[in-house]
C-alpha atoms as a PDB file:
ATOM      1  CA  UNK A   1     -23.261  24.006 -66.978  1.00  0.00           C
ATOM      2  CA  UNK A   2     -19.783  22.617 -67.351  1.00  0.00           C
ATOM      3  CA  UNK A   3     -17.786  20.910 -70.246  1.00  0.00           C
ATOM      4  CA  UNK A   4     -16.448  18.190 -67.632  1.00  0.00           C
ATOM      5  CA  UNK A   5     -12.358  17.013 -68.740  1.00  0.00           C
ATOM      6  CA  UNK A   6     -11.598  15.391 -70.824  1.00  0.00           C
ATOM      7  CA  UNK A   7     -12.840  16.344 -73.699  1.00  0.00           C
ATOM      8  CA  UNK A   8     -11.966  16.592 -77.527  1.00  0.00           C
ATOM      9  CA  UNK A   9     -10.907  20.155 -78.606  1.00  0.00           C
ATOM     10  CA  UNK A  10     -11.426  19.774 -82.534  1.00  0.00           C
ATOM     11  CA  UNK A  11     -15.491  19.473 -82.569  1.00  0.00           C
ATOM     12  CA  UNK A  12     -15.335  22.893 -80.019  1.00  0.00           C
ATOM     13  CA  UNK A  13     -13.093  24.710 -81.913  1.00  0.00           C
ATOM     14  CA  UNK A  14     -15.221  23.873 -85.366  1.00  0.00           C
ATOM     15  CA  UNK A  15     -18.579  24.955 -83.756  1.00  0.00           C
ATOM     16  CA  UNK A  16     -17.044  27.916 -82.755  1.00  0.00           C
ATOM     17  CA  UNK A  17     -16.445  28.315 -86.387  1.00  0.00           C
ATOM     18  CA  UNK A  18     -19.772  27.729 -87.185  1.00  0.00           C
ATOM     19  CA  UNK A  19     -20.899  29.999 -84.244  1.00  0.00           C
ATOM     20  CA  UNK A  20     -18.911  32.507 -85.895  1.00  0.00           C
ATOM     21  CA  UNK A  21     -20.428  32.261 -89.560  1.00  0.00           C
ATOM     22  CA  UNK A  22     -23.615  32.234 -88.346  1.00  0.00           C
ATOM     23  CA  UNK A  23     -22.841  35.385 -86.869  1.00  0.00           C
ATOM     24  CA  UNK A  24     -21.071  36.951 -89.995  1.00  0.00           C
ATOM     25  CA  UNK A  25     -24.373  36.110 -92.161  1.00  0.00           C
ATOM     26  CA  UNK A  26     -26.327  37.766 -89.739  1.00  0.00           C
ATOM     27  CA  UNK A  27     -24.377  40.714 -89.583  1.00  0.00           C
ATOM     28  CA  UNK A  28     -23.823  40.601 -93.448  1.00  0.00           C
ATOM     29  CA  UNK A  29     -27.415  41.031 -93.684  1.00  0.00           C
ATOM     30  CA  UNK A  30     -27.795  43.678 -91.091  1.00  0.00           C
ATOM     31  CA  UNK A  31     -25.328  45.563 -93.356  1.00  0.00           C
ATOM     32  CA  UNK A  32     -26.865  45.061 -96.393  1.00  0.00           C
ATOM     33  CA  UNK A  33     -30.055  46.963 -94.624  1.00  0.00           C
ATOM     34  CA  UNK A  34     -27.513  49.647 -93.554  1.00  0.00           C
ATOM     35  CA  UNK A  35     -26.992  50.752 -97.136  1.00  0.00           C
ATOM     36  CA  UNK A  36     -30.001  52.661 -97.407  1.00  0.00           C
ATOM     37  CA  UNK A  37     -29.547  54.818 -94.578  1.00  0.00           C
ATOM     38  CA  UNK A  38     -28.800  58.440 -95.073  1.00  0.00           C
ATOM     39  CA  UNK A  39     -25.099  59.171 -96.418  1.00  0.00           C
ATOM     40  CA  UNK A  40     -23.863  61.444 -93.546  1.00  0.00           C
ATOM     41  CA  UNK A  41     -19.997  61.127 -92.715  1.00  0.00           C
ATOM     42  CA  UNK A  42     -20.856  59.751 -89.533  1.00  0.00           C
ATOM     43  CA  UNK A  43     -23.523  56.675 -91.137  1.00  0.00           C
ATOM     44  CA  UNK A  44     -20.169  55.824 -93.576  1.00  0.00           C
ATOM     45  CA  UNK A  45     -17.785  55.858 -90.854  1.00  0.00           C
ATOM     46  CA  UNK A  46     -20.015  53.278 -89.539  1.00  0.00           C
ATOM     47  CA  UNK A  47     -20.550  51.579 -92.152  1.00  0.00           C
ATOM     48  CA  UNK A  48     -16.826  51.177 -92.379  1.00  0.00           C
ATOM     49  CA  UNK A  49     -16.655  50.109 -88.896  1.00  0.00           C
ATOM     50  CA  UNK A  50     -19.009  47.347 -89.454  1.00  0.00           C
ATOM     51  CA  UNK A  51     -17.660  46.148 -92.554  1.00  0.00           C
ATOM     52  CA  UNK A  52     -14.515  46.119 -90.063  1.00  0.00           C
ATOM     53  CA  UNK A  53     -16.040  43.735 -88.196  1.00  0.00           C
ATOM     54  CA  UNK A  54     -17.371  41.260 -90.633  1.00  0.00           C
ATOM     55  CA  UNK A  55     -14.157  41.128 -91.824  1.00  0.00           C
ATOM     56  CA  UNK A  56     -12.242  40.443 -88.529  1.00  0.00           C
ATOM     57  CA  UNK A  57     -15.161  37.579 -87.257  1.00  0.00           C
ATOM     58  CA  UNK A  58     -14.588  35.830 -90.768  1.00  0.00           C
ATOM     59  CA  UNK A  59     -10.953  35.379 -89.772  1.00  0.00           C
ATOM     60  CA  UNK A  60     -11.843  34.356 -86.699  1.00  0.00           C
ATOM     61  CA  UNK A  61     -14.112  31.625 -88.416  1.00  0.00           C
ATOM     62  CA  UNK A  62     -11.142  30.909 -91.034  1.00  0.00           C
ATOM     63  CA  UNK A  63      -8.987  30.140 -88.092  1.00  0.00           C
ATOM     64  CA  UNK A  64     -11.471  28.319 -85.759  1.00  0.00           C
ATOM     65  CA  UNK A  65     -11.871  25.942 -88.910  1.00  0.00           C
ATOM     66  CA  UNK A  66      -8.814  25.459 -89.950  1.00  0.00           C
ATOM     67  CA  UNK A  67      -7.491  24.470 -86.174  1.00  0.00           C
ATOM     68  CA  UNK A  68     -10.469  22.309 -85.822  1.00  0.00           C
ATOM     69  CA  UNK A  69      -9.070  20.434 -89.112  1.00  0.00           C
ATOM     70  CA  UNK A  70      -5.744  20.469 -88.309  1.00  0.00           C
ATOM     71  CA  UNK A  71      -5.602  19.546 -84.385  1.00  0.00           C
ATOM     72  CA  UNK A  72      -5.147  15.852 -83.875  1.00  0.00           C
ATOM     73  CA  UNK A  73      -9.021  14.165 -83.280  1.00  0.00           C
ATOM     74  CA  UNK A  74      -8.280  12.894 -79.928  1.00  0.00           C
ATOM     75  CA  UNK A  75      -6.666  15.721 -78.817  1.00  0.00           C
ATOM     76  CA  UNK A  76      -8.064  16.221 -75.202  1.00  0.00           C
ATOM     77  CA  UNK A  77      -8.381  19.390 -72.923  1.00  0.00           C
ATOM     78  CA  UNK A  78      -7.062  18.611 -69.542  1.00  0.00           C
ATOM     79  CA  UNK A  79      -9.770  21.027 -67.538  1.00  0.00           C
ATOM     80  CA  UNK A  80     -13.140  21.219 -67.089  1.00  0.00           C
ATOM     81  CA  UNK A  81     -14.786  24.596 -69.276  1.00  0.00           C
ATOM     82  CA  UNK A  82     -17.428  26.202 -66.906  1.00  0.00           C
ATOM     83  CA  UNK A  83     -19.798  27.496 -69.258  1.00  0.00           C
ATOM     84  CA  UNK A  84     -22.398  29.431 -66.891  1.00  0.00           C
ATOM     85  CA  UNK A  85     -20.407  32.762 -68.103  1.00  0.00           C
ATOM     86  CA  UNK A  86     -22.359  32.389 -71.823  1.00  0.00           C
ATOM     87  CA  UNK A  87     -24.927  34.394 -71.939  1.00  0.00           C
ATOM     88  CA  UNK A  88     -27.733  32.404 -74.404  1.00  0.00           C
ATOM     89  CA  UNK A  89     -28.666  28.962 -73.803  1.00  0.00           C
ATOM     90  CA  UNK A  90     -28.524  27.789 -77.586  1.00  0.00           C
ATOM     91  CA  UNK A  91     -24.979  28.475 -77.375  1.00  0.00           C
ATOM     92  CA  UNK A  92     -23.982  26.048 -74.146  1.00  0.00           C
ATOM     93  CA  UNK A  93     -25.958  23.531 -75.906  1.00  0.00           C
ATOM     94  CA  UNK A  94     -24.152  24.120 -78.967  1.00  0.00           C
ATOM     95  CA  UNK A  95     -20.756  23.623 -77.617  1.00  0.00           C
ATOM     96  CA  UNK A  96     -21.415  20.762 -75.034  1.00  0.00           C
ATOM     97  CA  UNK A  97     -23.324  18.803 -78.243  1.00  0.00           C
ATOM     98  CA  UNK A  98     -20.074  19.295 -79.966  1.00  0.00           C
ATOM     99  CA  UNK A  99     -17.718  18.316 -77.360  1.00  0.00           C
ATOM    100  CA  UNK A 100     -19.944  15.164 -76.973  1.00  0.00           C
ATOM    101  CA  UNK A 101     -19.420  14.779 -80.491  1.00  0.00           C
ATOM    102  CA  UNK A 102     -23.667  15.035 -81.274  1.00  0.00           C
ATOM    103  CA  UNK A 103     -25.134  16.996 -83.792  1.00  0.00           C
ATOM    104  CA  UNK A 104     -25.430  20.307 -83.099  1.00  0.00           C
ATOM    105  CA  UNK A 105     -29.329  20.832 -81.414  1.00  0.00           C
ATOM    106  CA  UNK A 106     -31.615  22.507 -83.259  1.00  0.00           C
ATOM    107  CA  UNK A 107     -32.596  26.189 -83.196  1.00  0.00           C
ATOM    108  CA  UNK A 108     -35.099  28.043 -83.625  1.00  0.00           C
ATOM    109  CA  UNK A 109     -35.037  30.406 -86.653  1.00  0.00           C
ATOM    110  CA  UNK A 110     -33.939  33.956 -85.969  1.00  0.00           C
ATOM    111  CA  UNK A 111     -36.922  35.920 -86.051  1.00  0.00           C
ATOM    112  CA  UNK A 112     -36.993  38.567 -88.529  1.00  0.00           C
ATOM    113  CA  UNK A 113     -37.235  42.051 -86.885  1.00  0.00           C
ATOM    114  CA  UNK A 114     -37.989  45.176 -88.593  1.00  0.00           C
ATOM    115  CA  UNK A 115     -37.252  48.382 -86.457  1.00  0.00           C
ATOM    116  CA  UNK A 116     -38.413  51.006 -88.517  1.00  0.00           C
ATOM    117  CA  UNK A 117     -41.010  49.385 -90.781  1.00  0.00           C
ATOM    118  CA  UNK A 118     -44.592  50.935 -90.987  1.00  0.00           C
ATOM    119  CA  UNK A 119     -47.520  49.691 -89.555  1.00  0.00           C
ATOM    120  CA  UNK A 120     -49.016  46.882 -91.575  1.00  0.00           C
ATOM    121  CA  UNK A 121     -52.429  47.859 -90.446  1.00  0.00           C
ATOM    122  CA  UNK A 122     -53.098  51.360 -90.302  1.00  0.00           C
ATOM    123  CA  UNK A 123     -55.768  52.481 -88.202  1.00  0.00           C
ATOM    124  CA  UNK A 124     -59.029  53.763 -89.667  1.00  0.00           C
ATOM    125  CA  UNK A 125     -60.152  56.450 -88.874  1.00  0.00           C
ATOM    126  CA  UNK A 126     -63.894  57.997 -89.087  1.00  0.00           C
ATOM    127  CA  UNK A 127     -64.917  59.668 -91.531  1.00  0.00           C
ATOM    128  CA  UNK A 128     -65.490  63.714 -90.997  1.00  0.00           C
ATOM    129  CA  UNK A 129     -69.169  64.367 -90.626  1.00  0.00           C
ATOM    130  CA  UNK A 130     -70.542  67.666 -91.480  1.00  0.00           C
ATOM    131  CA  UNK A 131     -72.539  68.583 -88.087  1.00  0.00           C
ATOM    132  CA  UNK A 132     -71.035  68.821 -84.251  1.00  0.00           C
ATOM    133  CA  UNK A 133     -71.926  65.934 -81.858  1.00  0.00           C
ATOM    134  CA  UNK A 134     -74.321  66.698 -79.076  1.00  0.00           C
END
């Protein structure tokens, strides 16, 4: 897929943005499950790391918007943007909606994954019987 020239810079610059928030609230949440994982110097190095991150992607956002605002409406690019080099789907859609100027498409929620979670259904197990089988 292929952003063919022209087209407008501003609305693909701003759904970067919102790429990017979208992102930083997923992340923010991600660390927010990080905070009850054992305090080793290691897990708060991390944690510190990560924080790192959010940090840098919201100014990454902060610019992407404020560009998007600023740039002249009809400002055009002059080359076609391959975009088979993205790796999800949701995201080409994303940006050629936007360069169209059409609402962004909808997507599916992001599932909620729990990695270390017990099982919900415990299995039963027989009850002990006083005598051997035969």
């Amino acid at each position: 897929m292929t952003l063919t020239a022209p087209f407008p810079i501003p609305p693909l610059l701003g759904s970067m943005a919102d790429a990017m928030e979208e992102i930083r609230q997923m992340l923010l949440s991600y660390e927010e499950a990080m905070v009850d994982a054992p305090r080793t110097p290691e897990n708060r190095r991390a944690a510190q790391d990560f924080d790192l991150a959010v940090q840098i992607l919201q100014d990454l956002e902060h610019i992407s918007q404020k560009l998007a605002a600023e740039l002249p409406p009809d400002l055009m690019a002059h080359h076609s943007l391959p975009l088979a080099g993205l790796r999800l789907e949701r995201s080409r859609r994303r940006f050629v909606a936007a360069a169209r100027g059409a609402p962004a498409p909808d997507t599916p929620p992001v599932p909620q994954i729990d990695l270390f979670s017990t099982d919900p259904a415990p299995a039963k197990t027989a009850p002990a019987t006083g005598g051997s089988a035969r």
